[in-house]
PDB file of N, CA and C in Angstrom:
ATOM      1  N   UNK A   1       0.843  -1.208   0.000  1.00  0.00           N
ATOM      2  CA  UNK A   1       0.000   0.000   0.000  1.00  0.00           C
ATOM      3  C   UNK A   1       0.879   1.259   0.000  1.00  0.00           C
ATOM      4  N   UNK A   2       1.550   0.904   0.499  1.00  0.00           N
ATOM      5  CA  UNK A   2       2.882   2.160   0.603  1.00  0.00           C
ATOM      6  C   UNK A   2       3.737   2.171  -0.335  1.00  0.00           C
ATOM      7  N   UNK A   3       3.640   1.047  -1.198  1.00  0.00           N
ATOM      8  CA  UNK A   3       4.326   1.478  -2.494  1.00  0.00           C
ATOM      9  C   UNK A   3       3.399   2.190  -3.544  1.00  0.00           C
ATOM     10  N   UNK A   4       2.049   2.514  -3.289  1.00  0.00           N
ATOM     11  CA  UNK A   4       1.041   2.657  -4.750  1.00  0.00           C
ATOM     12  C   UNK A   4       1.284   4.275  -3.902  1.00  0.00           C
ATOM     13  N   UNK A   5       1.140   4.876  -2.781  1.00  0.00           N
ATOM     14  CA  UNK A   5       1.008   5.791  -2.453  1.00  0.00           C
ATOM     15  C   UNK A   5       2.187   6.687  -2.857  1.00  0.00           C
ATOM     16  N   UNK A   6       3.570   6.191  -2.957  1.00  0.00           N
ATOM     17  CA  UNK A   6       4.881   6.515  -3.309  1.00  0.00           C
ATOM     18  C   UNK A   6       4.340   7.026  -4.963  1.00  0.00           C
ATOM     19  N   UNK A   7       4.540   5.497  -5.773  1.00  0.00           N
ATOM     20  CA  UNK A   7       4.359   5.822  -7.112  1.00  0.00           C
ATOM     21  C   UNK A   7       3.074   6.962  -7.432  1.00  0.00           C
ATOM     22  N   UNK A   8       1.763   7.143  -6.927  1.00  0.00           N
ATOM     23  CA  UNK A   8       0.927   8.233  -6.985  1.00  0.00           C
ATOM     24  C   UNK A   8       1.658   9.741  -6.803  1.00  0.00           C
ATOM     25  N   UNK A   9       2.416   9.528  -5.690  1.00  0.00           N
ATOM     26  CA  UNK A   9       2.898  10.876  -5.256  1.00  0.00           C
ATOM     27  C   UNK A   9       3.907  10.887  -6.660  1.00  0.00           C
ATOM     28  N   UNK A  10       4.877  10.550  -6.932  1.00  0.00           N
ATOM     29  CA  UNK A  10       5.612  10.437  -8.321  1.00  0.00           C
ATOM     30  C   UNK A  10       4.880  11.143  -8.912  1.00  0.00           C
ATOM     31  N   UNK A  11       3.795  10.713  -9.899  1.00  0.00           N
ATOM     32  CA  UNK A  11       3.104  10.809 -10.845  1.00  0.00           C
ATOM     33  C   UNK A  11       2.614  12.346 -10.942  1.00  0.00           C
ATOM     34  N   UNK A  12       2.052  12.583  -9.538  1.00  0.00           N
ATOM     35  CA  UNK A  12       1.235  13.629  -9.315  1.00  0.00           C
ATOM     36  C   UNK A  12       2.903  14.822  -9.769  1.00  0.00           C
ATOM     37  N   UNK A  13       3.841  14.360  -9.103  1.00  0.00           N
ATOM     38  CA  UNK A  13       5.330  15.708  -9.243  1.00  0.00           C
ATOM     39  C   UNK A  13       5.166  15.479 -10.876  1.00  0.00           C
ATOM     40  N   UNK A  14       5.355  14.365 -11.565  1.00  0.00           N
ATOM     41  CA  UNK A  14       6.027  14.546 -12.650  1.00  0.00           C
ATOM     42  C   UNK A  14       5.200  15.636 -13.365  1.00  0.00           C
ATOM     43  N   UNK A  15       3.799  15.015 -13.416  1.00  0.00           N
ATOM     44  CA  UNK A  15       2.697  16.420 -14.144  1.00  0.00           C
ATOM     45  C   UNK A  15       3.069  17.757 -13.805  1.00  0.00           C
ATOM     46  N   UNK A  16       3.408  18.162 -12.414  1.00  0.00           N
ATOM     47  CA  UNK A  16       3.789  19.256 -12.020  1.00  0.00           C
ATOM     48  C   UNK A  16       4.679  19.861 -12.612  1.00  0.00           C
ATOM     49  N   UNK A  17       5.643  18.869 -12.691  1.00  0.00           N
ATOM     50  CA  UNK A  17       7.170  19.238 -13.250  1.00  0.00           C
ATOM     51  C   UNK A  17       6.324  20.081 -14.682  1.00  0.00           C
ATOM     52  N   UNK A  18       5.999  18.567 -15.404  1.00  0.00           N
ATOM     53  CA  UNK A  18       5.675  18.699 -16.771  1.00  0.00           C
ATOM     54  C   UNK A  18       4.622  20.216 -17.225  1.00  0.00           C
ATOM     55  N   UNK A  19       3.907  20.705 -16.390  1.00  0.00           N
ATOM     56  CA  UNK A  19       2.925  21.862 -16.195  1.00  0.00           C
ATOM     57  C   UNK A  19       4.181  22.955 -16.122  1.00  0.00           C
ATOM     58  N   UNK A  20       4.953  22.927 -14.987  1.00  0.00           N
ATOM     59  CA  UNK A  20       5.877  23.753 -15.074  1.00  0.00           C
ATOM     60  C   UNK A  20       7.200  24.183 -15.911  1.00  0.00           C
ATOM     61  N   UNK A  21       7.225  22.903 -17.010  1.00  0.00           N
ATOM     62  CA  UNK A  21       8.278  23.257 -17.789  1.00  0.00           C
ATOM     63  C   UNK A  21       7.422  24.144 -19.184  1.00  0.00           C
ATOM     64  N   UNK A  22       6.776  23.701 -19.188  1.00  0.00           N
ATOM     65  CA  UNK A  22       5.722  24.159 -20.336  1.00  0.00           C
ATOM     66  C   UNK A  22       5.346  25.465 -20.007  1.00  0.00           C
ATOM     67  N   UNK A  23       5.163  26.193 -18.874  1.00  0.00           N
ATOM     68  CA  UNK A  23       5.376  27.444 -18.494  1.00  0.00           C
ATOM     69  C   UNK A  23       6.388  28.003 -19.154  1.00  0.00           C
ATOM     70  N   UNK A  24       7.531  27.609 -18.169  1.00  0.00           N
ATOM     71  CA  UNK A  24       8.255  28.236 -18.960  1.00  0.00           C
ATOM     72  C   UNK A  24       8.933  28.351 -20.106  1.00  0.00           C
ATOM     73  N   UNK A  25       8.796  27.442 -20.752  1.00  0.00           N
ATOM     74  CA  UNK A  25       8.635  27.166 -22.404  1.00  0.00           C
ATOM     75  C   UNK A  25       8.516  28.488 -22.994  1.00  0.00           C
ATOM     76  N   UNK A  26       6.796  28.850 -22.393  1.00  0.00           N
ATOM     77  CA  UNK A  26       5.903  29.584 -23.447  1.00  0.00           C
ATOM     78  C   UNK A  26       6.448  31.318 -22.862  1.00  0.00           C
ATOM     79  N   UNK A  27       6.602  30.866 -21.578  1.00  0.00           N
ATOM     80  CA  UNK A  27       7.689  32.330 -21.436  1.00  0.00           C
ATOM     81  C   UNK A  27       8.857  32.745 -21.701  1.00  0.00           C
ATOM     82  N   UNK A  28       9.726  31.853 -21.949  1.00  0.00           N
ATOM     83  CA  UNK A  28      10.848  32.189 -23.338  1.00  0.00           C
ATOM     84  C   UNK A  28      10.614  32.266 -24.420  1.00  0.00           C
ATOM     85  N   UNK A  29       9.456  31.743 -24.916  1.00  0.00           N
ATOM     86  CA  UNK A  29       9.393  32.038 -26.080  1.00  0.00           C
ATOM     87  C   UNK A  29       8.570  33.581 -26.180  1.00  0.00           C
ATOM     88  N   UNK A  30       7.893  33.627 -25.690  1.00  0.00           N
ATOM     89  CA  UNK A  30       7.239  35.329 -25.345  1.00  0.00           C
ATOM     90  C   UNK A  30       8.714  35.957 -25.544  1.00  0.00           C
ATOM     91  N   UNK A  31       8.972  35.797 -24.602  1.00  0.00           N
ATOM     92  CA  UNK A  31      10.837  36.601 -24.262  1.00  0.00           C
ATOM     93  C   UNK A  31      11.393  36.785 -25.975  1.00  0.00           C
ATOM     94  N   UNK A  32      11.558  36.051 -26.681  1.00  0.00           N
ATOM     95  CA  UNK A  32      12.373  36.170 -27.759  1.00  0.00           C
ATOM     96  C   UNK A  32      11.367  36.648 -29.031  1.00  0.00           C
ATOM     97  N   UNK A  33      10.552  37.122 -28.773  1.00  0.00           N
ATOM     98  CA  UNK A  33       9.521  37.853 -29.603  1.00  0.00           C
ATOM     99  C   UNK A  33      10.016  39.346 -29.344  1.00  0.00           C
TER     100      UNK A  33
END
């Protein structure tokens, strides 16, 4: 049970990550306009 709760918590950062790189993606690219 404590391993599904681990891998959930994972999952839930990586989206985060993934939400947050894509931020700033679209704000460098603003930037170089």
């Amino acid at each position: 049970q404590e391993l599904e709760a681990r891998i959930a918590r994972l999952e839930r950062e990586k989206s985060i990550l993934k939400k947050a790189t894509a931020l700033l993606m679209s704000e460098e690219h603003e930037r170089m306009r």
